[in-house]
Protein backbone atom coordinates (compact mmCIF):
# COMPACT_ATOMS: atom_id res chain seq x y z
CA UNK A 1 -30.95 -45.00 -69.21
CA UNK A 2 -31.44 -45.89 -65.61
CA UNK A 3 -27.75 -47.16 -65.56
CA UNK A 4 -26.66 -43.96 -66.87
CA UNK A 5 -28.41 -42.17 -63.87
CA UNK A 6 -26.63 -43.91 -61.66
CA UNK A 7 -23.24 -43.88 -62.80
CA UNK A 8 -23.65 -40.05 -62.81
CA UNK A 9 -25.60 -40.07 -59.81
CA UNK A 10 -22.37 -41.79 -58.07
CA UNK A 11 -19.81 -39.79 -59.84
CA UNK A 12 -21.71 -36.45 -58.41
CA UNK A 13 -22.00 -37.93 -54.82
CA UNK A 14 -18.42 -38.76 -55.26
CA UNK A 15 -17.25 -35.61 -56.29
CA UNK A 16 -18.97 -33.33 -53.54
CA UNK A 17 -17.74 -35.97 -51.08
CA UNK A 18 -13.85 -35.02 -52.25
CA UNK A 19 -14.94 -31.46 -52.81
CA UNK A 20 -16.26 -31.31 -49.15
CA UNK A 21 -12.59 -33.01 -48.10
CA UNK A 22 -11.06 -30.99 -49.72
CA UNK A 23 -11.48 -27.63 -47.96
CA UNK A 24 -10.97 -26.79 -44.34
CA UNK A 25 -12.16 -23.40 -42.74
CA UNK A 26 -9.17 -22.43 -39.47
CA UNK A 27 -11.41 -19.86 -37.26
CA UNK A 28 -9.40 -16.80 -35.36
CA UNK A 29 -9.38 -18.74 -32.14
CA UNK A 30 -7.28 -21.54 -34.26
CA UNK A 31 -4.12 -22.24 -36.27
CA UNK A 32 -3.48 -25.49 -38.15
CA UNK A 33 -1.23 -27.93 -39.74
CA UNK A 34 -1.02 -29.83 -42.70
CA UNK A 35 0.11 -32.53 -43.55
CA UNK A 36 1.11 -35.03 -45.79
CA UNK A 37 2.42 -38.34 -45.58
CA UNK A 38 2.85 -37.65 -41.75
CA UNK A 39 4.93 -34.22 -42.55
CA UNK A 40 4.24 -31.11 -41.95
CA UNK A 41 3.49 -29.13 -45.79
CA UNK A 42 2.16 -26.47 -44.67
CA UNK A 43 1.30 -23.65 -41.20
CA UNK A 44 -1.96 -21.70 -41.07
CA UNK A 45 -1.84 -19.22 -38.55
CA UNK A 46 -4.59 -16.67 -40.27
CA UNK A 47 -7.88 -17.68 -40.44
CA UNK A 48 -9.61 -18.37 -43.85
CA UNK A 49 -11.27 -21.10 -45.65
CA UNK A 50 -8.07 -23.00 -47.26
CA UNK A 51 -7.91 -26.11 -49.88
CA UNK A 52 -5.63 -29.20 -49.55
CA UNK A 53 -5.45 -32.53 -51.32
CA UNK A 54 -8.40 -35.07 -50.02
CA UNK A 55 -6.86 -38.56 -48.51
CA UNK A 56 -2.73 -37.58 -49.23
CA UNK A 57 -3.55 -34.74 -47.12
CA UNK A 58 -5.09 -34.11 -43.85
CA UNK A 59 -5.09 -31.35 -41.28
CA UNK A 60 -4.68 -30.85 -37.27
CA UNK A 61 -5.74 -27.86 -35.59
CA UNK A 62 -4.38 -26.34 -32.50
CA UNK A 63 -5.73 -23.29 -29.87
CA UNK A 64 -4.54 -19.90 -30.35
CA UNK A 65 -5.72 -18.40 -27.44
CA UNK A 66 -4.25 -17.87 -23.90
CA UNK A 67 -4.52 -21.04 -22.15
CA UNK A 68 -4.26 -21.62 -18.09
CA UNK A 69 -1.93 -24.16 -16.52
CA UNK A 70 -3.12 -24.07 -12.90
CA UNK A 71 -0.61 -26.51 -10.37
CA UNK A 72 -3.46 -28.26 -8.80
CA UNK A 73 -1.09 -28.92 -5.04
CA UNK A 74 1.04 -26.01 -3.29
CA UNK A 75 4.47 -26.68 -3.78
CA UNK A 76 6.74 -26.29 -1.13
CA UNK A 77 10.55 -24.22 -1.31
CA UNK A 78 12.70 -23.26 1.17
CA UNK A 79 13.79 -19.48 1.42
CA UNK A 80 17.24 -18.20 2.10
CA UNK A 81 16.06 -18.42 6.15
CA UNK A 82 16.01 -22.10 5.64
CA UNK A 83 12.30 -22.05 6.19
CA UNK A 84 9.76 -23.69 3.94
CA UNK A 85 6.54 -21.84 2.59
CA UNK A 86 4.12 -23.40 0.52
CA UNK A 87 3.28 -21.91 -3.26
CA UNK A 88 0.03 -21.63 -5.12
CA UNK A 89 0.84 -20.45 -8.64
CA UNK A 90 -1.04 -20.32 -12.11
CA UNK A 91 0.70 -19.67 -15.75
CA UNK A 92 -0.84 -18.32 -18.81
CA UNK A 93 0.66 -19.42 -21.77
CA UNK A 94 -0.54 -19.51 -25.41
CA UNK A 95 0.90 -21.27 -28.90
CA UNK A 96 3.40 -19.09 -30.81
CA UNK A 97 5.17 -21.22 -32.93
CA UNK A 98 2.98 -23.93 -33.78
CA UNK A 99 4.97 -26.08 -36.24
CA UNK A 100 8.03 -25.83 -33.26
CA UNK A 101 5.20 -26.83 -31.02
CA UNK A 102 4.39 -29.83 -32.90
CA UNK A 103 8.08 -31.33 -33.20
CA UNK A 104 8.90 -30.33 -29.56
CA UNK A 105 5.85 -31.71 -27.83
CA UNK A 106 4.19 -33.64 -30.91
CA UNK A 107 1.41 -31.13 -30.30
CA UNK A 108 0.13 -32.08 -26.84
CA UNK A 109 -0.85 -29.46 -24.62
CA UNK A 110 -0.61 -31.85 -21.31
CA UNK A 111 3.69 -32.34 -22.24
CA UNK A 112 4.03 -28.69 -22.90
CA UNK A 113 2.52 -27.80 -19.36
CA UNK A 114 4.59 -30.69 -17.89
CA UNK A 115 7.44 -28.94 -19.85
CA UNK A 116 6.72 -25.58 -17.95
CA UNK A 117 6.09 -26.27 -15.16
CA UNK A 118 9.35 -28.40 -14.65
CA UNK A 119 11.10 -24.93 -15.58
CA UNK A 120 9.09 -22.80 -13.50
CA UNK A 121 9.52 -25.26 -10.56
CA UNK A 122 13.22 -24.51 -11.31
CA UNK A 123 13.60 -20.88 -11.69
CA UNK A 124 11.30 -20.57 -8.26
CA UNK A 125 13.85 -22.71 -6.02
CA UNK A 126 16.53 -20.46 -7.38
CA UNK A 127 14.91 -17.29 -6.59
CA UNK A 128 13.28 -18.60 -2.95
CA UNK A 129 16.27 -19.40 -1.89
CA UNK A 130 17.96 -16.33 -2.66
CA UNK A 131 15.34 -14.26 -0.47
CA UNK A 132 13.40 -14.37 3.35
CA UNK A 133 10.18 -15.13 3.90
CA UNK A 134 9.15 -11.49 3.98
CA UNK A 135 10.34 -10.74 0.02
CA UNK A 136 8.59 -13.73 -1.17
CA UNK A 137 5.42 -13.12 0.88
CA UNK A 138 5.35 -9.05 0.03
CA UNK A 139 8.49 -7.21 -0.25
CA UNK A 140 9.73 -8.31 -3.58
CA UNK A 141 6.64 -10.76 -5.04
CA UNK A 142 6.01 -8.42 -8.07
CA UNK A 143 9.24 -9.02 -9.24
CA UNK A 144 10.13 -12.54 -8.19
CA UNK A 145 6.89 -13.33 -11.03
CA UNK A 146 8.55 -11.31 -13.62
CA UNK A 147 12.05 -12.99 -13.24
CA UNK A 148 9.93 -16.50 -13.19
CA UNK A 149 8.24 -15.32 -16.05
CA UNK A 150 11.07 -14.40 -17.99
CA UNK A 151 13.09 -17.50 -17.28
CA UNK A 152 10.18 -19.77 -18.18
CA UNK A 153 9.24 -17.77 -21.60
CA UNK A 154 12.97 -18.49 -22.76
CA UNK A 155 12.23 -21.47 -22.02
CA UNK A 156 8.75 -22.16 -23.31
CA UNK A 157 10.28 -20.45 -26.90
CA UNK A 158 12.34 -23.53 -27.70
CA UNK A 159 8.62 -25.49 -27.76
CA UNK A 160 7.03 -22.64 -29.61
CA UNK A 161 4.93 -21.14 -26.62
CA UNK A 162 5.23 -17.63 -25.10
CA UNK A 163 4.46 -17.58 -21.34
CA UNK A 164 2.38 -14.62 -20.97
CA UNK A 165 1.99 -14.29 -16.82
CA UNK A 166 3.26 -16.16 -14.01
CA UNK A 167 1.03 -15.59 -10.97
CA UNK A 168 1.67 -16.00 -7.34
CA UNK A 169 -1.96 -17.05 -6.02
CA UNK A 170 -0.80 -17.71 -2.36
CA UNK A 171 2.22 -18.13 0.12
CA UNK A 172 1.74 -19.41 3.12
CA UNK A 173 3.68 -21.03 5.86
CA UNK A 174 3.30 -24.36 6.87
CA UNK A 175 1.31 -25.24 9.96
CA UNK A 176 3.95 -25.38 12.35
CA UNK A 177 5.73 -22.16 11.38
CA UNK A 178 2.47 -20.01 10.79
CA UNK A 179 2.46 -20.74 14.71
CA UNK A 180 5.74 -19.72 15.55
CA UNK A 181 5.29 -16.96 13.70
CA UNK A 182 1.90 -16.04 14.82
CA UNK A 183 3.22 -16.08 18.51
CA UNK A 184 6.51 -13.79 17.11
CA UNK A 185 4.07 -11.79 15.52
CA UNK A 186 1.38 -11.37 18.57
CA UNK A 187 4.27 -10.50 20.96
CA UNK A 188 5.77 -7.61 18.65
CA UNK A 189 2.50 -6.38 18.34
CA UNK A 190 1.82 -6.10 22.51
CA UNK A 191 5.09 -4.79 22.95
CA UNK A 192 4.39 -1.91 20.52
CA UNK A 193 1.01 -1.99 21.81
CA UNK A 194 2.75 -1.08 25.33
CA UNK A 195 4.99 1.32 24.24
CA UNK A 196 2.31 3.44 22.35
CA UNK A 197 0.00 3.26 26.10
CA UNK A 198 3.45 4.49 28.08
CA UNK A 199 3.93 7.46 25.49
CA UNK A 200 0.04 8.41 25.99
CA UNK A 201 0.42 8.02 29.48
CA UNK A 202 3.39 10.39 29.65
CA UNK A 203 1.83 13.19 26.97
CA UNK A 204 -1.60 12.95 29.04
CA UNK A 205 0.41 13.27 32.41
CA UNK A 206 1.94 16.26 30.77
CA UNK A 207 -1.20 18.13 29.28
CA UNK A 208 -2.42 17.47 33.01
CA UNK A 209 0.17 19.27 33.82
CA UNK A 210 0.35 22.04 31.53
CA UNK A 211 -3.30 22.41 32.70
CA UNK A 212 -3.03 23.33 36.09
CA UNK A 213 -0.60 25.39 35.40
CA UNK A 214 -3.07 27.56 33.48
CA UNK A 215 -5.28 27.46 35.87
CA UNK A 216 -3.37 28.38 38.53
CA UNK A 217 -2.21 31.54 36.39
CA UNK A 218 -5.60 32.37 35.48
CA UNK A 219 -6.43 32.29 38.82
CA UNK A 220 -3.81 34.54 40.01
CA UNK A 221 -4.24 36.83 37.39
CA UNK A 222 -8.24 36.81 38.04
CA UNK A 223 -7.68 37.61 41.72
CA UNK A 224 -5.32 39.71 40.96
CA UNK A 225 -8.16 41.63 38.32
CA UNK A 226 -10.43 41.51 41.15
CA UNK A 227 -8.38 43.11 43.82
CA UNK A 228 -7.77 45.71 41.29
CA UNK A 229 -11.25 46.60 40.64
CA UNK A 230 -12.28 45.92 44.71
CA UNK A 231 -9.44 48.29 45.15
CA UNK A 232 -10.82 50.82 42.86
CA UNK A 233 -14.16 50.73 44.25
CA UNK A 234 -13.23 51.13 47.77
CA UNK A 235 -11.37 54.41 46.59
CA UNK A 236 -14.41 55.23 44.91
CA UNK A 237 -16.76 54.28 47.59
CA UNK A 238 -14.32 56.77 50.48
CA UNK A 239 -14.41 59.67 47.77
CA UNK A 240 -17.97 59.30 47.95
CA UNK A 241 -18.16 59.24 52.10
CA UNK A 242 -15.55 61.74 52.01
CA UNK A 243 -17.66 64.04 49.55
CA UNK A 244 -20.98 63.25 52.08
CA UNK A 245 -18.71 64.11 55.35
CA UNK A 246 -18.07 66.85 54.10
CA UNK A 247 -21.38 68.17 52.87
CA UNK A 248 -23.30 66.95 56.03
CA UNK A 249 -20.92 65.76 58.75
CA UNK A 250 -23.88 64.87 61.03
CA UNK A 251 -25.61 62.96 58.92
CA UNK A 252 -22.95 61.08 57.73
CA UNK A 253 -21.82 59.90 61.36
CA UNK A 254 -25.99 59.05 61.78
CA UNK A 255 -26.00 57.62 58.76
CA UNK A 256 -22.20 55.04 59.38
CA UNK A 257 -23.56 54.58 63.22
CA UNK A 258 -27.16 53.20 61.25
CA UNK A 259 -24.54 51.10 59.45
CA UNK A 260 -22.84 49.55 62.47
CA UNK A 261 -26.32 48.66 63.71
CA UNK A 262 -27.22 46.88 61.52
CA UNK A 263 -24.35 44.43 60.79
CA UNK A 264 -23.71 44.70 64.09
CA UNK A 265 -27.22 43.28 64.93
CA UNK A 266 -27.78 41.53 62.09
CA UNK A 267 -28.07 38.07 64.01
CA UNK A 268 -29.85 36.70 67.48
CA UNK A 269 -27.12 35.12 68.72
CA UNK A 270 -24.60 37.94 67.99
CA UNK A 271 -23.17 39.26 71.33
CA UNK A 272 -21.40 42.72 71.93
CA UNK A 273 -19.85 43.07 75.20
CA UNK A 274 -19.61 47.22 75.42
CA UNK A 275 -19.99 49.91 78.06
CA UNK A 276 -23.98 51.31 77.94
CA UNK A 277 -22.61 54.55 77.82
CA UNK A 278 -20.11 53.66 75.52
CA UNK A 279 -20.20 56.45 72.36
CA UNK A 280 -21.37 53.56 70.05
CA UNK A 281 -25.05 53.62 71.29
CA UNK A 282 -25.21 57.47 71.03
CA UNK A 283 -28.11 57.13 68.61
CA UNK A 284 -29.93 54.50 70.72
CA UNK A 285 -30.38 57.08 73.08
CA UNK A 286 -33.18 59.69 73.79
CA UNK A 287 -31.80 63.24 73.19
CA UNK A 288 -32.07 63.74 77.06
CA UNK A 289 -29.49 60.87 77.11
CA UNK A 290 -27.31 62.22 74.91
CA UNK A 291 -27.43 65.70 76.37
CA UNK A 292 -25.83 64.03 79.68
């Protein structure tokens, strides 16, 4: 009885062992391939729990999600200029065809990148030396990545990989020329610097200018204004006398010789050099005096 037990004990713990080898669960972040007898039987690209036959068939899986080949050294091109700038690029790329990935690269991911980047490499001395060192560094970088990543995708298709982005990360000059062009760079920039302090010099000199003119004409026409109105008061100011001369001629001669006095007097040191009996002190005098 004991023997039985363990003949069916074994039989069981054989069974669940080719039960358990015979399914295989490919997640969404996964495809797989199976195979059997070292050929490829069948492609799972959805994921699902799947069956296959345990020991004549086995199964390798593969990534399914974007994936980052990052060129760990600038590499240096030469532009149309025949000057050299040094490039810091990444690509994202990601597994498309993975059976044509598998027979094109036996699956390894460090021969596809090799793969890429020996086309990339490529396609960027084409298009680098085709253009100056201004396109590449700004003028026309958008699209000098799209025609890189174009080239390499048709590429990357015959190994069953789509390259999704091709990114410039940097381009720089080397050493020597980032000098020279530093000093090219710092002498444009005085020289416009110059011209922009000789055109504010000029449009100061001529608000200056444009300033005293205005003042002068407000001037003028503010003297002007004033003689006016002095003139007008004057006129006034005889009306008036005129009016009082002729209302009280005596006291208005008392009253203009009171007048005289005292500007005429109005200081110590003032000095008049007249005749005493000259008609201008005719009311300093008593009214005996003036009787004479």
């Amino acid at each position: 009885m004991k023997a039985v037990s363990s003949v069916f004990g074994g039989l069981l713990l054989v069974l669940a062992v080719l039960g358990s080898s015979a399914v295989y669960i490919v997640d969404e972040r996964e495809q797989a391939l199976l195979f059997q007898l070292g050929e490829v039987v069948g492609v799972k690209t959805s994921p699902g729990v799947y069956f296959k036959i345990p020991v004549a068939q086995n199964v390798r899986f593969f990534d399914s999600r974007i994936l980052t080949m990052d060129s760990e050294e600038p590499e240096r091109f030469i532009t149309s200029e025949k000057k050299n700038v040094l490039v810091d690029l990444f690509v994202k790329w990601r597994i498309v065809d993975v059976k044509q990935y598998y027979v094109s690269v036996r699956g390894d991911e460090t021969l596809a990148q090799t793969r890429l980047a020996q086309t990339i490499n490529s396609s960027m001395r084409d298009e680098f030396g085709n253009r100056t060192v201004h396109d590449v560094v700004s003028g026309e970088r958008d699209k000098i990545m799209e025609i890189m990543r174009q080239k390499a995708n048709a590429d990357a298709r015959k190994i069953g990989v789509e390259v999704v982005d091709v990114r410039l990360k940097r381009v720089d000059l080397p050493q020597e020329v980032s000098e020279s062009v530093y000093r090219r760079m710092e002498a444009e920039r005085k020289r416009v610097a110059n011209e922009l302090r000789s055109t504010g010099a000029a449009e100061a000199e001529k608000i200056r200018a444009d300033a005293d003119r205005q003042h002068e004409v407000i001037l003028a026409e503010a003297y002007s204004e004033a003689q006016k109105i002095m003139g007008d008061g004057d006129a006034q100011a005889t009306a008036i006398y005129a009016d009082a001369f002729q209302k009280d001629a005596k006291f208005y001669e008392f009253y203009r010789s009171l007048e005289a006095y005292r500007k005429s007097f109005k200081s110590k040191e003032d000095i008049l050099v007249l005749e005493p009996n000259s008609e201008f002190f005719k009311y300093m005098k008593t009214p005996l005096d003036r009787k004479k």
